[in-house]
Structures are given as C-alpha cells and as structure tokens.
PDB file of N, CA and C in Angstrom:
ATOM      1  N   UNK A   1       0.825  -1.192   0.000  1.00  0.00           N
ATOM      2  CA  UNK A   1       0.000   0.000   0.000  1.00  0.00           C
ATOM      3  C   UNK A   1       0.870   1.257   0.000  1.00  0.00           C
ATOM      4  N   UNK A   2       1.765   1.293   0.952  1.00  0.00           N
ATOM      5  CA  UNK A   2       2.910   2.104   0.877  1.00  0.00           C
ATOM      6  C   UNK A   2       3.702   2.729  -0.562  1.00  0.00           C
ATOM      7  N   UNK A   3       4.056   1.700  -1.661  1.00  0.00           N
ATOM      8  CA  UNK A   3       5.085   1.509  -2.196  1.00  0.00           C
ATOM      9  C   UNK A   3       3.829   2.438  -3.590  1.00  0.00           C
ATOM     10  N   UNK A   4       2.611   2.132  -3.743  1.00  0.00           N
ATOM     11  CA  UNK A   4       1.243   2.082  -4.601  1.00  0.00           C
ATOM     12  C   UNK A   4       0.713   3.647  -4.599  1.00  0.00           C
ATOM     13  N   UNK A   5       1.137   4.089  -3.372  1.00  0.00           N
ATOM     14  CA  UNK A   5       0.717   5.577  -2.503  1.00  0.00           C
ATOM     15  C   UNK A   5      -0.023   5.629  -1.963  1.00  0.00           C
ATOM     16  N   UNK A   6      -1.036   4.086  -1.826  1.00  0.00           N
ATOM     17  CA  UNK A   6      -2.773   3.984  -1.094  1.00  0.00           C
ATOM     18  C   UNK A   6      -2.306   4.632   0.559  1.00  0.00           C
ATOM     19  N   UNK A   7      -1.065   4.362   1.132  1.00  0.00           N
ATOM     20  CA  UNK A   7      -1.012   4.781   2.449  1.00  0.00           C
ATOM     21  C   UNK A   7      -0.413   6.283   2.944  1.00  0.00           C
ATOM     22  N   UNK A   8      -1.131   7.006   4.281  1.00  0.00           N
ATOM     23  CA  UNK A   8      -0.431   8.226   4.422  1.00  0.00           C
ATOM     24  C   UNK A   8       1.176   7.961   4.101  1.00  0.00           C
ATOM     25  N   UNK A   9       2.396   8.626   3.565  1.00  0.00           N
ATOM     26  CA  UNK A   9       3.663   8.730   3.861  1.00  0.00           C
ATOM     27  C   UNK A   9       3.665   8.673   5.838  1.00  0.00           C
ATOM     28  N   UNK A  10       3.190   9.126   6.503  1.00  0.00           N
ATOM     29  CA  UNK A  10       3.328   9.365   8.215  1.00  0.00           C
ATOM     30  C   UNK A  10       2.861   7.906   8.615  1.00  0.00           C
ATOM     31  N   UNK A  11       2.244   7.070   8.160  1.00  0.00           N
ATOM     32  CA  UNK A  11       1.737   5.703   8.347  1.00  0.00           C
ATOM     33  C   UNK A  11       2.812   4.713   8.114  1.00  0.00           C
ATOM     34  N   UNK A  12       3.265   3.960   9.535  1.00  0.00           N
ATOM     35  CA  UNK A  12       4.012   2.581   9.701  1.00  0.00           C
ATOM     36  C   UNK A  12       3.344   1.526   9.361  1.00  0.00           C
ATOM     37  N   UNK A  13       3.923   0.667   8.492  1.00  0.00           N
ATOM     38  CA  UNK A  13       2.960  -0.747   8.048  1.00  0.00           C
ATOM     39  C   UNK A  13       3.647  -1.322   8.887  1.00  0.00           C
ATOM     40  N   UNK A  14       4.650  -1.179   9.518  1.00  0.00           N
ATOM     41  CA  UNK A  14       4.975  -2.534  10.745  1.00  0.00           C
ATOM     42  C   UNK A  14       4.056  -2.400  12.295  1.00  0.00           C
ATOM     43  N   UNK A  15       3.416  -1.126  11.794  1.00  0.00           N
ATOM     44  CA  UNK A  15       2.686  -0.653  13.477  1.00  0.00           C
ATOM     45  C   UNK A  15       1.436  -1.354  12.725  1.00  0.00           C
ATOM     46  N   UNK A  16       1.131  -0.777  12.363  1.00  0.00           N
ATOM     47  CA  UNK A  16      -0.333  -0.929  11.591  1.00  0.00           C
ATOM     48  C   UNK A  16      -0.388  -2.879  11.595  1.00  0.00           C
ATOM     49  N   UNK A  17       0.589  -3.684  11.194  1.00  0.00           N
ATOM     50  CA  UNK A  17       0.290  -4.762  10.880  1.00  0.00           C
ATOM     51  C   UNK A  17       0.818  -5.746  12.381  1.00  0.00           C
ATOM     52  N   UNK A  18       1.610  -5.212  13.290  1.00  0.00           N
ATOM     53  CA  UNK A  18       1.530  -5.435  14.613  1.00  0.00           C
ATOM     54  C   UNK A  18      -0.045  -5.518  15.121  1.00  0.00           C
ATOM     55  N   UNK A  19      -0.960  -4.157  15.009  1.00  0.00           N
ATOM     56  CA  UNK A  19      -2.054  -4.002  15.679  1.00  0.00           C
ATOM     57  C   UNK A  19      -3.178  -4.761  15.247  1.00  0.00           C
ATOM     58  N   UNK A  20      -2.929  -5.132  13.747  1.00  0.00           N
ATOM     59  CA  UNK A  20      -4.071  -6.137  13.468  1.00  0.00           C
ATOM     60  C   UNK A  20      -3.776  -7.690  14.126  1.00  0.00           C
ATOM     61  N   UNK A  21      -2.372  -7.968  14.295  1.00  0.00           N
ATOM     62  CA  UNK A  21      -2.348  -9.512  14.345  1.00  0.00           C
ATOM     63  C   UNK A  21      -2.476  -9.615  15.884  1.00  0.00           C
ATOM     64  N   UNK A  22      -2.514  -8.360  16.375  1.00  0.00           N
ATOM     65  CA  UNK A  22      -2.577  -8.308  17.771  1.00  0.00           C
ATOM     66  C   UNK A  22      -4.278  -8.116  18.169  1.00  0.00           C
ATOM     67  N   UNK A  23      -4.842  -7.557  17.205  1.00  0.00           N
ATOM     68  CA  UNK A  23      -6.416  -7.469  17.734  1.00  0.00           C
ATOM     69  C   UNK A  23      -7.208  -9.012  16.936  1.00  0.00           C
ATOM     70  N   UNK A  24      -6.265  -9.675  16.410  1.00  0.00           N
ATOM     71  CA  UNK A  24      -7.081 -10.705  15.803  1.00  0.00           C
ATOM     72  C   UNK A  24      -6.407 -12.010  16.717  1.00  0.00           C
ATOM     73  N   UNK A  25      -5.334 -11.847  17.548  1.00  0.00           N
ATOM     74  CA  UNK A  25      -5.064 -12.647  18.613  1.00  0.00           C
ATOM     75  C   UNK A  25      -5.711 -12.612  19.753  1.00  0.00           C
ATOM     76  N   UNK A  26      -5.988 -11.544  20.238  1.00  0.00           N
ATOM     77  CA  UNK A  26      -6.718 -11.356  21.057  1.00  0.00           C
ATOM     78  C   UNK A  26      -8.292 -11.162  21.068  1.00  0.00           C
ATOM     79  N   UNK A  27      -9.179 -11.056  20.299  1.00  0.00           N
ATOM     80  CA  UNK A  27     -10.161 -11.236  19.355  1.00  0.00           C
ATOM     81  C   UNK A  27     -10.550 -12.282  19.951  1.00  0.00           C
ATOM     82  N   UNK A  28      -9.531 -13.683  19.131  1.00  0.00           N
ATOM     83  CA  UNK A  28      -9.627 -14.766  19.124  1.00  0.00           C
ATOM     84  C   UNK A  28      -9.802 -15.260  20.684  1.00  0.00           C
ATOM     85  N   UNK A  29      -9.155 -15.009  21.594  1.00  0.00           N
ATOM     86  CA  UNK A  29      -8.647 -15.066  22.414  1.00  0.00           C
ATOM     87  C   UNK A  29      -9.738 -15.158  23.549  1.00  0.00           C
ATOM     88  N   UNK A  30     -10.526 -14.178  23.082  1.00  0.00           N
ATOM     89  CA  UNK A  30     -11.639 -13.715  24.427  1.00  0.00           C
ATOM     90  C   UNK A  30     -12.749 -14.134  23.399  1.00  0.00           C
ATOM     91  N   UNK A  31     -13.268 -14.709  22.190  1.00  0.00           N
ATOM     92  CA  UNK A  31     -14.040 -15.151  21.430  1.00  0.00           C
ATOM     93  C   UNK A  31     -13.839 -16.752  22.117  1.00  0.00           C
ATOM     94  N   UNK A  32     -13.110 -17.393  21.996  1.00  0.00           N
ATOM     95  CA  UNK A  32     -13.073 -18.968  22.543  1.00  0.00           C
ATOM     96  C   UNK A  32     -13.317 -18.714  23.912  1.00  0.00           C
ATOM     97  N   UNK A  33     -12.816 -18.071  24.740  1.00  0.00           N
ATOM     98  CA  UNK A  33     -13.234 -17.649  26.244  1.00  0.00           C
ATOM     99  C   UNK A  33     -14.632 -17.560  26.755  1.00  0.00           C
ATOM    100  N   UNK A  34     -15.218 -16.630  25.994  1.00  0.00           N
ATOM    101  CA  UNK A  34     -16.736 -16.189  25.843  1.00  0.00           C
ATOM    102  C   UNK A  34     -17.952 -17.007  25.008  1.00  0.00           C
ATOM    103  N   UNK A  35     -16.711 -17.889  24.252  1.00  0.00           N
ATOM    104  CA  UNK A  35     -17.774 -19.010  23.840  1.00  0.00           C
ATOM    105  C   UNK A  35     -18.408 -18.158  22.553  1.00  0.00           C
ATOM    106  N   UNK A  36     -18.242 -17.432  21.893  1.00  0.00           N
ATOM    107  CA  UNK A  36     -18.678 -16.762  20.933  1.00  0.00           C
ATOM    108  C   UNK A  36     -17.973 -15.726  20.007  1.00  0.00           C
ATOM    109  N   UNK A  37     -18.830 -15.470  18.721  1.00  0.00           N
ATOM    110  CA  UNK A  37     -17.788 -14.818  17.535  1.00  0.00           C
ATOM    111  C   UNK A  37     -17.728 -13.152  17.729  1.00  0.00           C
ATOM    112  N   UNK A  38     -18.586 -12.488  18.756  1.00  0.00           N
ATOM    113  CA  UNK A  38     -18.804 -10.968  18.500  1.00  0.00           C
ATOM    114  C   UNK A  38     -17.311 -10.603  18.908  1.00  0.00           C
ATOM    115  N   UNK A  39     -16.387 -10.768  20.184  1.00  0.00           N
ATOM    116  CA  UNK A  39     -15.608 -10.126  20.949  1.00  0.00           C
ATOM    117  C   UNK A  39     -14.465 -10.027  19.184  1.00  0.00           C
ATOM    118  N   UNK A  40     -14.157 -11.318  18.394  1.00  0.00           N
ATOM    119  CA  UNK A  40     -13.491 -11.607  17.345  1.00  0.00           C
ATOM    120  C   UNK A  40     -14.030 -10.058  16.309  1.00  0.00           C
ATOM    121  N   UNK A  41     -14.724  -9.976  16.124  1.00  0.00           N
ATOM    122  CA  UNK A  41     -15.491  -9.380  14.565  1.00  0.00           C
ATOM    123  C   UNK A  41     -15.304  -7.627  15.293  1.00  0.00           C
ATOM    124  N   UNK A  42     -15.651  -7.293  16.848  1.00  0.00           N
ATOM    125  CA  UNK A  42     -15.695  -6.625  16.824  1.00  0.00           C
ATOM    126  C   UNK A  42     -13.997  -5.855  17.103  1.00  0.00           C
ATOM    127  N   UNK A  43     -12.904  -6.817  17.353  1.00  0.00           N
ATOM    128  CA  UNK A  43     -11.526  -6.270  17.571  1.00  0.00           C
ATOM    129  C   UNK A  43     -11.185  -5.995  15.952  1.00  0.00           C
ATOM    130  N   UNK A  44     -11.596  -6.835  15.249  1.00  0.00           N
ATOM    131  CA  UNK A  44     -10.998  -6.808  13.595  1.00  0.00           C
ATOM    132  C   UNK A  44     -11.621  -5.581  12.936  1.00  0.00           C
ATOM    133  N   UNK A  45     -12.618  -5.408  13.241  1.00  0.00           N
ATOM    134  CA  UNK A  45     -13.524  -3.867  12.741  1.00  0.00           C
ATOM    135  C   UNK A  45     -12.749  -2.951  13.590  1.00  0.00           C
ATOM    136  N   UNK A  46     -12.290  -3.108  14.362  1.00  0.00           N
ATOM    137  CA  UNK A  46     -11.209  -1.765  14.728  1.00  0.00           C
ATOM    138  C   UNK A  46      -9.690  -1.743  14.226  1.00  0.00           C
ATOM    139  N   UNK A  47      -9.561  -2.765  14.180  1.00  0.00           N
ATOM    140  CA  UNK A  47      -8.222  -3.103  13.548  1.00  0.00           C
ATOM    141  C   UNK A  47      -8.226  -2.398  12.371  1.00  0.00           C
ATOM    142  N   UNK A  48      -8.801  -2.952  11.590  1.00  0.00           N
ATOM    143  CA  UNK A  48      -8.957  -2.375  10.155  1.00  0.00           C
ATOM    144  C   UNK A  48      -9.155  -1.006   9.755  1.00  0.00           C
ATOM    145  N   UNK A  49     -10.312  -0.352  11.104  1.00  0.00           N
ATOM    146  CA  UNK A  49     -10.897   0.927  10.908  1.00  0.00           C
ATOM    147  C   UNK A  49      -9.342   1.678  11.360  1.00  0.00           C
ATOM    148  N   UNK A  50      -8.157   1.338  11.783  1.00  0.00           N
ATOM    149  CA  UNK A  50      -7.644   1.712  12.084  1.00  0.00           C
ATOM    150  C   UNK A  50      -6.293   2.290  10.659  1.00  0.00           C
ATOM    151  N   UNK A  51      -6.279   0.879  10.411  1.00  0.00           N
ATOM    152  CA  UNK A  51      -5.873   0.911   9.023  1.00  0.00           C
ATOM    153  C   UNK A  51      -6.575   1.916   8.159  1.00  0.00           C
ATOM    154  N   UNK A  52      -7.674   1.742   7.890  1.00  0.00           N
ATOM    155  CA  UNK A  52      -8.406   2.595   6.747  1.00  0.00           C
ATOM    156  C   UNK A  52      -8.305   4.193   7.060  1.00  0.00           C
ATOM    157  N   UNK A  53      -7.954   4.006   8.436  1.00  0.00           N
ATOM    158  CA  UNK A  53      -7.994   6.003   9.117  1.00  0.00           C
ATOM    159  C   UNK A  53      -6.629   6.293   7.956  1.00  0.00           C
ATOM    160  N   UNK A  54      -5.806   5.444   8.171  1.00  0.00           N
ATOM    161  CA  UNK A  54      -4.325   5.940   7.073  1.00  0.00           C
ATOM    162  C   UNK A  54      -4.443   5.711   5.482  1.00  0.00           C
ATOM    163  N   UNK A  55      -5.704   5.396   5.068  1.00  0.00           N
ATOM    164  CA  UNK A  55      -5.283   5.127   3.399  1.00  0.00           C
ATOM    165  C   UNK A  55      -6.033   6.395   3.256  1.00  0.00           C
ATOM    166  N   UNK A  56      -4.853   6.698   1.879  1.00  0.00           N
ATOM    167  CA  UNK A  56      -5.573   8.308   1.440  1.00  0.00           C
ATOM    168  C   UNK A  56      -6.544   8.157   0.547  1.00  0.00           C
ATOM    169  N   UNK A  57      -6.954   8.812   0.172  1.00  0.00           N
ATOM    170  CA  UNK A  57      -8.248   9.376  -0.734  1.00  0.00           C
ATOM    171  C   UNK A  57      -8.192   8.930  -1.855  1.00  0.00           C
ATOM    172  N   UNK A  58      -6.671   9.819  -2.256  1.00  0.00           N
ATOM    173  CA  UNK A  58      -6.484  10.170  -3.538  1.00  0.00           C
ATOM    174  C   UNK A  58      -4.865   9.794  -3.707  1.00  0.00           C
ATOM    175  N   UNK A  59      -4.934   9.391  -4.939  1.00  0.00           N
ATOM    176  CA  UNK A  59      -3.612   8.655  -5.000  1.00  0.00           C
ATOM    177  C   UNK A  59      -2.863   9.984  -5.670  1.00  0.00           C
ATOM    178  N   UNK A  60      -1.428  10.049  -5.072  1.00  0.00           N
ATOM    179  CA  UNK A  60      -0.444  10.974  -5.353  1.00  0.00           C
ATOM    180  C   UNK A  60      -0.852  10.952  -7.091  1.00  0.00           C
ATOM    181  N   UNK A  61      -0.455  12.358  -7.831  1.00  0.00           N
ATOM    182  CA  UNK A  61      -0.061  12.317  -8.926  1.00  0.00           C
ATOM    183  C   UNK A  61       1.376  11.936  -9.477  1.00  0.00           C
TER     184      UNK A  61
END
C-alpha cells in the first residue's frame, strides 16, 4: 500500500500490521473464552478501521 501511494507517507505498516495480528489474537482469544464470535469481529472492525484512518483518498499524482 505504501510503495502504490494507497497509504499516508506518516503511516508505519509494521505498526499498523503489529495491531491487526494483535487485535485478531486477542479477538480470538476472548471469542473462545466467551464461547462466541462478537468479541473476534468486533476487535478486527477496529483493527482495520484503524488501518483505513491511514489510506488516502487520492492517490499521489
């Protein structure tokens, strides 16, 4: 996404891809705990929304 221009230049893909494998571990985590899929769906919808806060609009010219 970086390399394409889809991502801010100020946006880390090693942070960014830390925080997803970390909200989809833990997701997981308290989803088998709780016996159910919401705690999962609802860490990954932030994960992502987190991601999507950094992709730009408009691709550089």
């Amino acid at each position: 996404m970086r390399e394409s221009g889809e991502l801010d230049p100020g946006a880390d893909p090693r942070e960014l891809s830390v925080a997803v494998i970390a909200a989809l571990q833990g997701g997981y985590l308290l989803a088998e705990t709780m016996q159910g899929e919401r705690p999962l769906m609802v860490a990954l919808d932030m994960a992502l929304g987190q991601v999507k806060g950094h992709v730009r609009t408009c691709a550089p010219a």
